[in-house]
C-alpha atoms as a PDB file:
ATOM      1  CA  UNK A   1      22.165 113.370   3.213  1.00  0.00           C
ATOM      2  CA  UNK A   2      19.729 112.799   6.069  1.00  0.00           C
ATOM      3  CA  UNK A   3      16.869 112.333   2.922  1.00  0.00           C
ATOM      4  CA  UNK A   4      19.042 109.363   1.071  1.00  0.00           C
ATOM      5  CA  UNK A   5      20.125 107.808   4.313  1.00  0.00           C
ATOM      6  CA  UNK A   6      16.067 107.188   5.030  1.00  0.00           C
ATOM      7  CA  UNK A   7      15.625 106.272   1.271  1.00  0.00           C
ATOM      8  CA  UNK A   8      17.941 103.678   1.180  1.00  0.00           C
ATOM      9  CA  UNK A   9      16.145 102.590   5.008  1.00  0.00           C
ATOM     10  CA  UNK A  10      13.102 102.506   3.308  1.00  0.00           C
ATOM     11  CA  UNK A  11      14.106 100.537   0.236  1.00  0.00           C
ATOM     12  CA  UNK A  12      16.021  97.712   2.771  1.00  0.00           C
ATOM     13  CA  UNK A  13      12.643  97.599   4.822  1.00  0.00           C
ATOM     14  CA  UNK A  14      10.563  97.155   1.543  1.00  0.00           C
ATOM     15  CA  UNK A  15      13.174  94.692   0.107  1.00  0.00           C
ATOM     16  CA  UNK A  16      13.348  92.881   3.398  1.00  0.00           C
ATOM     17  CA  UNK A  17       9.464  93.016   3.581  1.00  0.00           C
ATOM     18  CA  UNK A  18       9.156  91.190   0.377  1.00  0.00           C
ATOM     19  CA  UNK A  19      11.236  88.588   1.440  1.00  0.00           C
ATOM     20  CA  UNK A  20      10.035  87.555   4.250  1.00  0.00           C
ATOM     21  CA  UNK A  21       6.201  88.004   2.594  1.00  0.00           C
ATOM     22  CA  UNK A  22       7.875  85.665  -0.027  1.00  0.00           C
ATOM     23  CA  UNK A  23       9.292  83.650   2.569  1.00  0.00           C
ATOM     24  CA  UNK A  24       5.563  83.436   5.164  1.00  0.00           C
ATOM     25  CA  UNK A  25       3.357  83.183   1.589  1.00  0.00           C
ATOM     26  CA  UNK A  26       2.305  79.780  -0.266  1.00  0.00           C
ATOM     27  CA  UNK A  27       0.089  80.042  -3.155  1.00  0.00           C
ATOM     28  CA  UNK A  28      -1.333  76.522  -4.439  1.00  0.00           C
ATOM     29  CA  UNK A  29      -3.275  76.658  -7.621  1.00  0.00           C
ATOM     30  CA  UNK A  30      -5.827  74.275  -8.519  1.00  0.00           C
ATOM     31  CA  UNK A  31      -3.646  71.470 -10.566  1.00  0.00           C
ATOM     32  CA  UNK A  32      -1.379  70.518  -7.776  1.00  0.00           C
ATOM     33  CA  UNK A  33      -0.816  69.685  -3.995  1.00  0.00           C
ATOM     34  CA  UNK A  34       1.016  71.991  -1.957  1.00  0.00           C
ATOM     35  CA  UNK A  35       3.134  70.254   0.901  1.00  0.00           C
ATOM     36  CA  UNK A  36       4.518  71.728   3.923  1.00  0.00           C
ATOM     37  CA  UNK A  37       7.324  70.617   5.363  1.00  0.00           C
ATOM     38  CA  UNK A  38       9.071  71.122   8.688  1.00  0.00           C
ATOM     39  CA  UNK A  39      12.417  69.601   9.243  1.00  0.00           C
ATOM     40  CA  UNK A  40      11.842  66.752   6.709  1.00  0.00           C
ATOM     41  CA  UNK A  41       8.642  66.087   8.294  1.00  0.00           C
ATOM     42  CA  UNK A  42       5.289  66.689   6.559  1.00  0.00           C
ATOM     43  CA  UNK A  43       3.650  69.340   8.810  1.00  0.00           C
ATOM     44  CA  UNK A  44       0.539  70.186   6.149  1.00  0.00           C
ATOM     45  CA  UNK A  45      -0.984  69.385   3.232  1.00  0.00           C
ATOM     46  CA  UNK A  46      -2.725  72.566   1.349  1.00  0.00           C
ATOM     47  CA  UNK A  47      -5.452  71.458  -1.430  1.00  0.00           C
ATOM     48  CA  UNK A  48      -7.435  74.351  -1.782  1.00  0.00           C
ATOM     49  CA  UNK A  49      -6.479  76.600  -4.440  1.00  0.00           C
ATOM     50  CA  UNK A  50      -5.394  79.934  -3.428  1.00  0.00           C
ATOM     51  CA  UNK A  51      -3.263  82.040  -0.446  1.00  0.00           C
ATOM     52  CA  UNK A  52      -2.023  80.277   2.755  1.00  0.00           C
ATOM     53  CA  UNK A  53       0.848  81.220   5.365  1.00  0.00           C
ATOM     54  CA  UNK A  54       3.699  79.310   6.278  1.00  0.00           C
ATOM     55  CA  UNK A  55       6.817  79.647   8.712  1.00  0.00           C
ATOM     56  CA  UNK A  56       9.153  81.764   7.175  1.00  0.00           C
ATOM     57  CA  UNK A  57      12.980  80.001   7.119  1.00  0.00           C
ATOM     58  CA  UNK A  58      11.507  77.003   9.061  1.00  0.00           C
ATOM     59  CA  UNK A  59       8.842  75.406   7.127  1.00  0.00           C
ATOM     60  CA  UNK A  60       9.682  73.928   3.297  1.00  0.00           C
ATOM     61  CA  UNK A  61       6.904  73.858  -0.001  1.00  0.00           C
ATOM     62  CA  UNK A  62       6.987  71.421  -2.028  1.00  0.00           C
ATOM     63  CA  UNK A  63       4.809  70.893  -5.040  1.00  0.00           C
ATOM     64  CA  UNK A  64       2.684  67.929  -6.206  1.00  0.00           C
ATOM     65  CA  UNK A  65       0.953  67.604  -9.425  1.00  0.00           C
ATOM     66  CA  UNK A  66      -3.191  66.815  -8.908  1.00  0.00           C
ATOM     67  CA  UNK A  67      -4.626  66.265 -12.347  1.00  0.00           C
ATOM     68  CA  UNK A  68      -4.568  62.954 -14.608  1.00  0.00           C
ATOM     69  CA  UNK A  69      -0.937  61.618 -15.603  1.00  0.00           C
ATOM     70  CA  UNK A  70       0.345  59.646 -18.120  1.00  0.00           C
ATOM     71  CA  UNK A  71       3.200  57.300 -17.936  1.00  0.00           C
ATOM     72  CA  UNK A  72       4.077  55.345 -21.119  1.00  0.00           C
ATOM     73  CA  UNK A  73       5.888  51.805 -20.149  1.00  0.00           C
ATOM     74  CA  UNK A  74       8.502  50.280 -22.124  1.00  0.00           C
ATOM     75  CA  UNK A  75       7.713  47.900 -24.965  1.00  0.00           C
ATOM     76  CA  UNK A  76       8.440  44.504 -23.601  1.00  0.00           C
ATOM     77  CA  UNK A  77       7.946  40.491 -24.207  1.00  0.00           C
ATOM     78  CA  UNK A  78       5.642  38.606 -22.618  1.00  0.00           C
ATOM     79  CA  UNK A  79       4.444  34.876 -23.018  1.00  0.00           C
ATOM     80  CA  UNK A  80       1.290  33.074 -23.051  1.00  0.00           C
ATOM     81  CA  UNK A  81      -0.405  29.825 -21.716  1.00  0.00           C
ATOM     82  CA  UNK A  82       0.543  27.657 -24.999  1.00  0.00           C
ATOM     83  CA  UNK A  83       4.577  29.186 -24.769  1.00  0.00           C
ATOM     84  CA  UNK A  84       3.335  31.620 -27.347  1.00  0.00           C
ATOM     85  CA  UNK A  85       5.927  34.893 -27.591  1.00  0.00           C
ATOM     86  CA  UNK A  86       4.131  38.242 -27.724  1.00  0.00           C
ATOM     87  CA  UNK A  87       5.242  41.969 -27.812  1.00  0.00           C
ATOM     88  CA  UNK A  88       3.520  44.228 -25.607  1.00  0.00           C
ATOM     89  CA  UNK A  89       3.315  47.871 -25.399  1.00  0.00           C
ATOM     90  CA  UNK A  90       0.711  49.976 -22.748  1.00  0.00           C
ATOM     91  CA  UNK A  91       0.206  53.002 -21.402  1.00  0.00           C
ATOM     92  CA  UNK A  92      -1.175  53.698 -17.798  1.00  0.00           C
ATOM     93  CA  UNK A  93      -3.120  56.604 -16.766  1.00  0.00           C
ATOM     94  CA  UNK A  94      -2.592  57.880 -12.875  1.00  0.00           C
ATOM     95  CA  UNK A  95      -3.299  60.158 -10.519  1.00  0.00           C
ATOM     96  CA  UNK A  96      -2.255  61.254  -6.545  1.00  0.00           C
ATOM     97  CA  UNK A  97      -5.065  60.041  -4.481  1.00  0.00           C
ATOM     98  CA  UNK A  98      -3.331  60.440  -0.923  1.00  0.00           C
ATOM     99  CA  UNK A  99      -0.596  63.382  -1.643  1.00  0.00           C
ATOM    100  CA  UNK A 100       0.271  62.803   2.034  1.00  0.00           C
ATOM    101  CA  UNK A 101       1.150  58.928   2.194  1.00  0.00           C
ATOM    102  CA  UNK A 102       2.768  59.915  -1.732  1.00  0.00           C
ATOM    103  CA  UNK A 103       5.232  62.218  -0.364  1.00  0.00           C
ATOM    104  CA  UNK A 104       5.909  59.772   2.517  1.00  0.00           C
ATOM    105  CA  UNK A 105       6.641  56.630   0.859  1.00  0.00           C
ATOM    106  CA  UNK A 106       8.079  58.101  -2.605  1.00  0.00           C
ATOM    107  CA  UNK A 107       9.783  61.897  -1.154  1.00  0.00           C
ATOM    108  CA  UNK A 108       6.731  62.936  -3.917  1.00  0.00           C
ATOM    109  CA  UNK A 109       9.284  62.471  -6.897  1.00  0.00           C
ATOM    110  CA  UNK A 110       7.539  61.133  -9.774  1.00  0.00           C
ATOM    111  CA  UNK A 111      10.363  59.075 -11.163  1.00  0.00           C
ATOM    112  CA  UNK A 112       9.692  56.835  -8.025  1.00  0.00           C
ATOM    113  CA  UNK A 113       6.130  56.865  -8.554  1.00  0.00           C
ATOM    114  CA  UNK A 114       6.856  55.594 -12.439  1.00  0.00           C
ATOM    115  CA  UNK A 115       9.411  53.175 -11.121  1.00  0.00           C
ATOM    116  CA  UNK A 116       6.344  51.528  -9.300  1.00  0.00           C
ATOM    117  CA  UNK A 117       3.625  51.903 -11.416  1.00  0.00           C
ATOM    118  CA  UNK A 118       6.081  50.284 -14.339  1.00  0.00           C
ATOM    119  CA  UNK A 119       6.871  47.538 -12.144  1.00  0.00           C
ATOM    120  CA  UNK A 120       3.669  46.426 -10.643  1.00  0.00           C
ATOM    121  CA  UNK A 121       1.826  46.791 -13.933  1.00  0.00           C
ATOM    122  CA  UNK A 122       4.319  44.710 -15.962  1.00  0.00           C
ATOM    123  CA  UNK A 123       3.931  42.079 -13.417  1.00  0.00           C
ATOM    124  CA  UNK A 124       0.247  41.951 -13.611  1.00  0.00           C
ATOM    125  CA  UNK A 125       0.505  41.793 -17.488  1.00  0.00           C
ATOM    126  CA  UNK A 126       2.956  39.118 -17.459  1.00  0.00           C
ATOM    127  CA  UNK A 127       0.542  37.258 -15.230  1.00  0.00           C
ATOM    128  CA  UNK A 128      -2.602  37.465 -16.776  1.00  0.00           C
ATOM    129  CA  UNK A 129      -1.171  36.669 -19.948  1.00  0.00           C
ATOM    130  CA  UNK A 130       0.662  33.954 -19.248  1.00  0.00           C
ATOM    131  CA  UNK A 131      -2.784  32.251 -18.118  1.00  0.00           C
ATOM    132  CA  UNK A 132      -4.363  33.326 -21.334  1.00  0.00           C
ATOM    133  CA  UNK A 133      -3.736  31.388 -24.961  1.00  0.00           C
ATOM    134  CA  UNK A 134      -2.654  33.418 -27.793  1.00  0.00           C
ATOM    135  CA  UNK A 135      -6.021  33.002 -29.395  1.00  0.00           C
ATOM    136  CA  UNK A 136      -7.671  34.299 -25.952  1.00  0.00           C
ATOM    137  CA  UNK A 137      -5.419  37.144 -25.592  1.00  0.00           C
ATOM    138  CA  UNK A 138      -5.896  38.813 -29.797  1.00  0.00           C
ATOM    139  CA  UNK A 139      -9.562  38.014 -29.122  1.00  0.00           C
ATOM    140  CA  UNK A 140      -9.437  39.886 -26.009  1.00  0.00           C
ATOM    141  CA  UNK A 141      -8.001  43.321 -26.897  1.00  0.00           C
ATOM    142  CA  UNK A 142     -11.302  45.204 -27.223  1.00  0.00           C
ATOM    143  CA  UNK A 143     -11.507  45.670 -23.521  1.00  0.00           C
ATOM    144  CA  UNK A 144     -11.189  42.352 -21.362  1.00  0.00           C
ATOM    145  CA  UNK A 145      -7.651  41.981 -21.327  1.00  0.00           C
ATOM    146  CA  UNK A 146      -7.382  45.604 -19.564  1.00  0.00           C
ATOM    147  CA  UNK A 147     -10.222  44.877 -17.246  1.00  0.00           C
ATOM    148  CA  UNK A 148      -8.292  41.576 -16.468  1.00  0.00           C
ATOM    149  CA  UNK A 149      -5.374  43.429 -15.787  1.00  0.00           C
ATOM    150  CA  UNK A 150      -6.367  45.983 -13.789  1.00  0.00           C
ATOM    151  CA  UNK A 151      -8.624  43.704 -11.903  1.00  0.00           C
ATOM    152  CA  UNK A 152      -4.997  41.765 -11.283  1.00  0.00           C
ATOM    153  CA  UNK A 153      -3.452  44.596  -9.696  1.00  0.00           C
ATOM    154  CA  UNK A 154      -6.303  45.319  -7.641  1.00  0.00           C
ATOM    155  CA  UNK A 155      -5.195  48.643  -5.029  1.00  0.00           C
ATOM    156  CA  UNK A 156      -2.023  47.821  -4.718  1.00  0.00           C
ATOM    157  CA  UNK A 157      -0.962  51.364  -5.401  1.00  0.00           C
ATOM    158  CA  UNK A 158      -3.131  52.600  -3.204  1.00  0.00           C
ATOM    159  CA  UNK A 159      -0.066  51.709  -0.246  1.00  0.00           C
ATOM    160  CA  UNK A 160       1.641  54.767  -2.431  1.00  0.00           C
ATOM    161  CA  UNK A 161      -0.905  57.394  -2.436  1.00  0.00           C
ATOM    162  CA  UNK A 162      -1.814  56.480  -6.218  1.00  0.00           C
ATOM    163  CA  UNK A 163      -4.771  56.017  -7.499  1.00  0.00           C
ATOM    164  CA  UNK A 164      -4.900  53.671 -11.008  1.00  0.00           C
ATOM    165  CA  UNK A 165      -7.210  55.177 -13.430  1.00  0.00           C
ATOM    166  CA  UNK A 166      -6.564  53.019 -16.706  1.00  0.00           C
ATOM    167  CA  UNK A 167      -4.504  50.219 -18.418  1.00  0.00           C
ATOM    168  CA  UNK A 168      -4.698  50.120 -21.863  1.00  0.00           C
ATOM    169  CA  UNK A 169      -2.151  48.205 -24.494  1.00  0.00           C
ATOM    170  CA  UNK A 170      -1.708  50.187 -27.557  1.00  0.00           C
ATOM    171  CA  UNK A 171      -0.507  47.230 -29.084  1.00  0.00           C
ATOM    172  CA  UNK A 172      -0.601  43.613 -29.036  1.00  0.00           C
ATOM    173  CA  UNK A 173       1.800  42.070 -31.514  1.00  0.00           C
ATOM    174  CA  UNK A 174       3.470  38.891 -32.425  1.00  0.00           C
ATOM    175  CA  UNK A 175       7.170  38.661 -33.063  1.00  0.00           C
ATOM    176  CA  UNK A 176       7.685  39.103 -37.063  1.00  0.00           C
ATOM    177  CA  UNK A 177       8.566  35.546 -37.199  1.00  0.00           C
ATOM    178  CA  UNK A 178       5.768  33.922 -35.805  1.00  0.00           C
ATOM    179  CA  UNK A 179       3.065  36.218 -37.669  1.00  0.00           C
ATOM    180  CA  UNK A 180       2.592  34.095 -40.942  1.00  0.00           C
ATOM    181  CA  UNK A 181       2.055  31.244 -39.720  1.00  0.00           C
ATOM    182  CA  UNK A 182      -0.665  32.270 -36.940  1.00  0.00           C
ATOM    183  CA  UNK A 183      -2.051  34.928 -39.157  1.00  0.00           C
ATOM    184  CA  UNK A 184      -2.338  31.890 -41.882  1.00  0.00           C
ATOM    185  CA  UNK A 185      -3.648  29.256 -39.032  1.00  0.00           C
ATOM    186  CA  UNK A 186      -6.515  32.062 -38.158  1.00  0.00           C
ATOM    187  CA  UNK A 187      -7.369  32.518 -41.830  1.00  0.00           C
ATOM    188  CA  UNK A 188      -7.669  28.616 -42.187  1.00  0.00           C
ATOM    189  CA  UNK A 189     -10.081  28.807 -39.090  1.00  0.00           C
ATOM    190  CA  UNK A 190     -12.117  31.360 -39.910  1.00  0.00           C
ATOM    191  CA  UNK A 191     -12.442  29.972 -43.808  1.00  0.00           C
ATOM    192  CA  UNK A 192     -13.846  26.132 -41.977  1.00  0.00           C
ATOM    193  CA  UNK A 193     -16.169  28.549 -39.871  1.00  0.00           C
ATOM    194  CA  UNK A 194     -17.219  30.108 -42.902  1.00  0.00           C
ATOM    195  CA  UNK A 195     -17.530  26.893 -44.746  1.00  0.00           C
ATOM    196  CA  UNK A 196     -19.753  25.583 -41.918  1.00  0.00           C
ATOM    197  CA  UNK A 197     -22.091  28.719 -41.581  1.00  0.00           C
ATOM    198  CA  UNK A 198     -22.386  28.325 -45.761  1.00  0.00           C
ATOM    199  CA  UNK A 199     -23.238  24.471 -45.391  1.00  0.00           C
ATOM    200  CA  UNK A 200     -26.304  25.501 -42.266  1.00  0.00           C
ATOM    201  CA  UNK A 201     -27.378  28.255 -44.377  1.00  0.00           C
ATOM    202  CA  UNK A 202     -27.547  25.609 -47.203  1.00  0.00           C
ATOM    203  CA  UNK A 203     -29.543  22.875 -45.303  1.00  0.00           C
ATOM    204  CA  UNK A 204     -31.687  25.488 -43.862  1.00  0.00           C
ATOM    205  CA  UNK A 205     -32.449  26.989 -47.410  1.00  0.00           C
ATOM    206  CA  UNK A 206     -33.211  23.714 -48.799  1.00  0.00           C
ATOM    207  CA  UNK A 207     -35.389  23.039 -45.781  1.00  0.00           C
ATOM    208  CA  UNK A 208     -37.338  26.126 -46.520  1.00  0.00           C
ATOM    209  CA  UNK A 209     -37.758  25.600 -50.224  1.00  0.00           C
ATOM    210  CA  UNK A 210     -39.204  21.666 -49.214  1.00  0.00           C
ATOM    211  CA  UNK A 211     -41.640  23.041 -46.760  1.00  0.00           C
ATOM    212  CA  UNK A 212     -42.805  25.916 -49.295  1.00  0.00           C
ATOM    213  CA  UNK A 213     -43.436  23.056 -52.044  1.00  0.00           C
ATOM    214  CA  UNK A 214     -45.131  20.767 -49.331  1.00  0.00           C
ATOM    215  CA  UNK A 215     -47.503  23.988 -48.316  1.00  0.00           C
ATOM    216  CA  UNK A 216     -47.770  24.614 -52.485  1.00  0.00           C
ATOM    217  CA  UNK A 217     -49.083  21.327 -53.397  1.00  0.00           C
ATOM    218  CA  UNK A 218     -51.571  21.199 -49.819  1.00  0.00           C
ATOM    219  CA  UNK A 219     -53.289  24.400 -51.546  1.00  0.00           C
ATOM    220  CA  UNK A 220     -53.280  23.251 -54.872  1.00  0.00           C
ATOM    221  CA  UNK A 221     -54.788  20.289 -53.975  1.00  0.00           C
ATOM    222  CA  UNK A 222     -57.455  22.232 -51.608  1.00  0.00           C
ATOM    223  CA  UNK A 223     -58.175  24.602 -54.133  1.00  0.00           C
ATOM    224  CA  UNK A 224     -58.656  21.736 -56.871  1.00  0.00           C
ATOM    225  CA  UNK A 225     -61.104  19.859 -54.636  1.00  0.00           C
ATOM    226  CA  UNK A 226     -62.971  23.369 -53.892  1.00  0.00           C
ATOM    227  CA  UNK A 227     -63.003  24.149 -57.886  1.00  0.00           C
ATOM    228  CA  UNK A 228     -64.267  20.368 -58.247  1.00  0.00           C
ATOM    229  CA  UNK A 229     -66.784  20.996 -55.581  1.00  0.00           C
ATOM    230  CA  UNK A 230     -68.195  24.142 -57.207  1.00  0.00           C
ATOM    231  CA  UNK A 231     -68.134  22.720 -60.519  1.00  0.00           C
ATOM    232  CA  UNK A 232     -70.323  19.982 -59.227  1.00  0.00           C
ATOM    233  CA  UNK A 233     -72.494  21.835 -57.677  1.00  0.00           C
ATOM    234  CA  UNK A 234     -72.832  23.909 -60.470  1.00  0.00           C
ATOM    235  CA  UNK A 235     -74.175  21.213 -62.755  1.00  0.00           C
ATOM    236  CA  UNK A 236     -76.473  19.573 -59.917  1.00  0.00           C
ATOM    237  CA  UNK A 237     -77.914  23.664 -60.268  1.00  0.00           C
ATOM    238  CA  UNK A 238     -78.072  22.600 -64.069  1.00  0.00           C
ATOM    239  CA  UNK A 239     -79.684  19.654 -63.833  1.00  0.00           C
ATOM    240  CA  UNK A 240     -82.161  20.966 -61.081  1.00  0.00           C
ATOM    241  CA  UNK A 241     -83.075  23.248 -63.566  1.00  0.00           C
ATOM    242  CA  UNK A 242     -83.551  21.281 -66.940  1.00  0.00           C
ATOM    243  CA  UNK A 243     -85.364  18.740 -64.272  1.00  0.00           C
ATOM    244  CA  UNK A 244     -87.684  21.356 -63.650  1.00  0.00           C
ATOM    245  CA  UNK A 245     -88.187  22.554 -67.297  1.00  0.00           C
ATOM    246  CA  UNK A 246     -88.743  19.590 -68.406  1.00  0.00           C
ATOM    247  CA  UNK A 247     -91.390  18.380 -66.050  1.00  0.00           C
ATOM    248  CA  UNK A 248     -93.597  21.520 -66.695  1.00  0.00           C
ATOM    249  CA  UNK A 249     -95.562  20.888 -70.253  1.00  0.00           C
ATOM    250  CA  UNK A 250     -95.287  24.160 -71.255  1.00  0.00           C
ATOM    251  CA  UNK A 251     -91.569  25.013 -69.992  1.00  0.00           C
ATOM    252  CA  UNK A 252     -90.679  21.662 -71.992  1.00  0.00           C
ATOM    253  CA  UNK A 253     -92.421  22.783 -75.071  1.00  0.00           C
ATOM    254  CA  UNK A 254     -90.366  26.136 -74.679  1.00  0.00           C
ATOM    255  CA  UNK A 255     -87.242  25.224 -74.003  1.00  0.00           C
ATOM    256  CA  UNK A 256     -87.788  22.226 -77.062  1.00  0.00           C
ATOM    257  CA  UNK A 257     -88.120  25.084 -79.386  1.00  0.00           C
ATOM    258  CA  UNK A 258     -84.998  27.185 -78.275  1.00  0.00           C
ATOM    259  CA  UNK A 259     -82.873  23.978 -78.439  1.00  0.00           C
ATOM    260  CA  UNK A 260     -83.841  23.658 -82.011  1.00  0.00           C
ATOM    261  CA  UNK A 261     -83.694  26.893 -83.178  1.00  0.00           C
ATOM    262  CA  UNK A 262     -79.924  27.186 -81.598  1.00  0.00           C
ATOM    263  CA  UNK A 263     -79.854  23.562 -83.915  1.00  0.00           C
ATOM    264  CA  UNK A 264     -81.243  25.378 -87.232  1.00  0.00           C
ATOM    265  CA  UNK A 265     -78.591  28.131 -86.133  1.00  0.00           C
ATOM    266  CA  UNK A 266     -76.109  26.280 -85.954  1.00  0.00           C
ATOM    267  CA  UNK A 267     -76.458  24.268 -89.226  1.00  0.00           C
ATOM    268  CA  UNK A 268     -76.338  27.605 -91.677  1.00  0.00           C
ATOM    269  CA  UNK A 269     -72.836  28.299 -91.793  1.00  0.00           C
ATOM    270  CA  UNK A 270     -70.993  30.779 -94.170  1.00  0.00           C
ATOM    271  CA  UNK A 271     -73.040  32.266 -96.976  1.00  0.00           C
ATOM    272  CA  UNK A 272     -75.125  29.260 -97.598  1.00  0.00           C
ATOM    273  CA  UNK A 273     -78.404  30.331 -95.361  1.00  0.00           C
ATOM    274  CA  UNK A 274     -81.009  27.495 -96.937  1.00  0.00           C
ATOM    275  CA  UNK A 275     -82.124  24.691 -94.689  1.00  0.00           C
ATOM    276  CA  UNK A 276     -83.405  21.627 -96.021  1.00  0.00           C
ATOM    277  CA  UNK A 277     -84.427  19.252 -93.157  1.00  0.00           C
ATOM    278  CA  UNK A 278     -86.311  15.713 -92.898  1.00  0.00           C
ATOM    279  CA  UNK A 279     -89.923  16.256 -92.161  1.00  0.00           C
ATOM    280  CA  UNK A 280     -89.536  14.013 -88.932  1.00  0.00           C
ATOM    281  CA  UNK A 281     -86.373  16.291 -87.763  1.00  0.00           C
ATOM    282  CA  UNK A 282     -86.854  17.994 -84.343  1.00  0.00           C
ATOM    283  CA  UNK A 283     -86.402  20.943 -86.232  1.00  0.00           C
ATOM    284  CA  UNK A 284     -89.297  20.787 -88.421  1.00  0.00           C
ATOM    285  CA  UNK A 285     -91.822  20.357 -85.881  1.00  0.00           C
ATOM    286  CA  UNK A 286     -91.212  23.932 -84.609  1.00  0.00           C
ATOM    287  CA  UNK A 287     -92.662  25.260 -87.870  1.00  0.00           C
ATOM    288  CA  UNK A 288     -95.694  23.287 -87.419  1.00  0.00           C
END
């Protein structure tokens, strides 16, 4: 009897043990803040991962997420500079900078974290595009209408503990009504831009083409004057020559005979080889 009675001692010790190691124990793992409270006031905040010790009874945990969060605001209207409606829809991506002002101005409940990012980032939307046309804010979606807005809201979350990370806007949309006619007035615009690049690209060609033609006929005259040149020179070498043959005796005397045998040469054509000649001819003195 004795034997049970200490069993069932033992057990209530080990039982009681484990509750109250429960109860003393915090462990805080590395995607989250661990806050200690103490009669509603924060007493601790516990970032490194791992084993700590609290108060048992006396002292509260509470948990708060560290890594990067996503909150997904509602789709909503918004309207430009030129009264232009547009339908917006964005996403924000947060994260707990200051866990202990967090839990102080929010009680660390997310819905009152979302309830403030949604309302301060709608705001700054609405503002920045309502100073923007609707042609500035379509041609602005690849990354300067985000950097406008986030730029707007500045660290105005920071008062919260929060710490913005991104704005982006998934989509950008007109109202189904008002899509035709803008989609139709962009077309028209970027057809007269078109028209005008053609019409540059046109006069520029033609441009070209004239200066190519000018350059053409500059080097077609040069080389005509340089072929004239040569060819002129090439007959004062000619003339030099025959100027010199023909002032030697003996040269002259040659070159007399070679002209008239290429004469007698010339004259027996075909099959016919006989060549009768005047006895005065300067052919028939080379026999002589």
């Amino acid at each position: 009897m004795k034997k049970k009675v200490r069993g069932i001692v033992i057990i209530f010790i080990a039982v009681v043990i484990l509750i109250l190691a429960d109860s003393c124990l915090v462990v805080t793992y590395p995607n989250e803040y661990t806050i200690i409270k103490q009669f509603g006031r924060i007493e601790s905040v516990r970032e490194t991962p791992g084993l700590s010790a609290k108060l048992p009874f006396i002292q509260r945990v509470e948990k708060i997420q560290k890594e990067v969060l996503l909150y997904d605001l509602a789709v909503s209207d918004v309207m430009t500079k030129d009264k232009k409606s547009m339908i917006a829809d964005c996403f924000v991506l947060w994260q707990i900078e200051d866990p202990y002002k967090y839990t102080q101005t929010l009680s660390a409940q997310k819905s009152n974290a979302e309830f403030r990012i949604d309302t301060i980032v709608y705001n700054s939307l609405k503002n920045v595009i309502s100073s923007l046309s609707q042609e500035e804010v379509i041609s602005g979606r690849d990354g300067e209408l985000a950097l406008a807005i986030r730029e707007n809201i500045g660290d105005t979350l920071g008062q919260y503990g929060i710490e913005l990370l991104a704005v982006e806007t998934k989509s950008l949309d007109l109202p189904d009504e008002n899509k035709n006619a803008v989609y139709e007035r962009m077309i028209s615009e970027r057809n007269n831009i078109a028209a005008t690049y053609q019409a540059e690209g046109q006069e520029e060609a033609k441009e070209i083409s004239n200066n190519t033609n000018a350059e053409i006929i500059v080097m077609q005259s040069e080389a005509d004057a340089q072929a004239a040149q040569i060819i002129a020179g090439g007959e004062a070498e000619y003339m030099r020559i025959l100027s010199e043959a023909y002032n030697d005796p003996e040269k002259a005397d040659f070159y007399l005979f070679l002209r008239a045998l290429d004469a007698a040469k010339k004259t027996m054509t075909g099959d016919n080889k006989t060549l009768i000649i005047d006895e005065k001819s300067p052919i028939a003195q080379i026999f002589y």
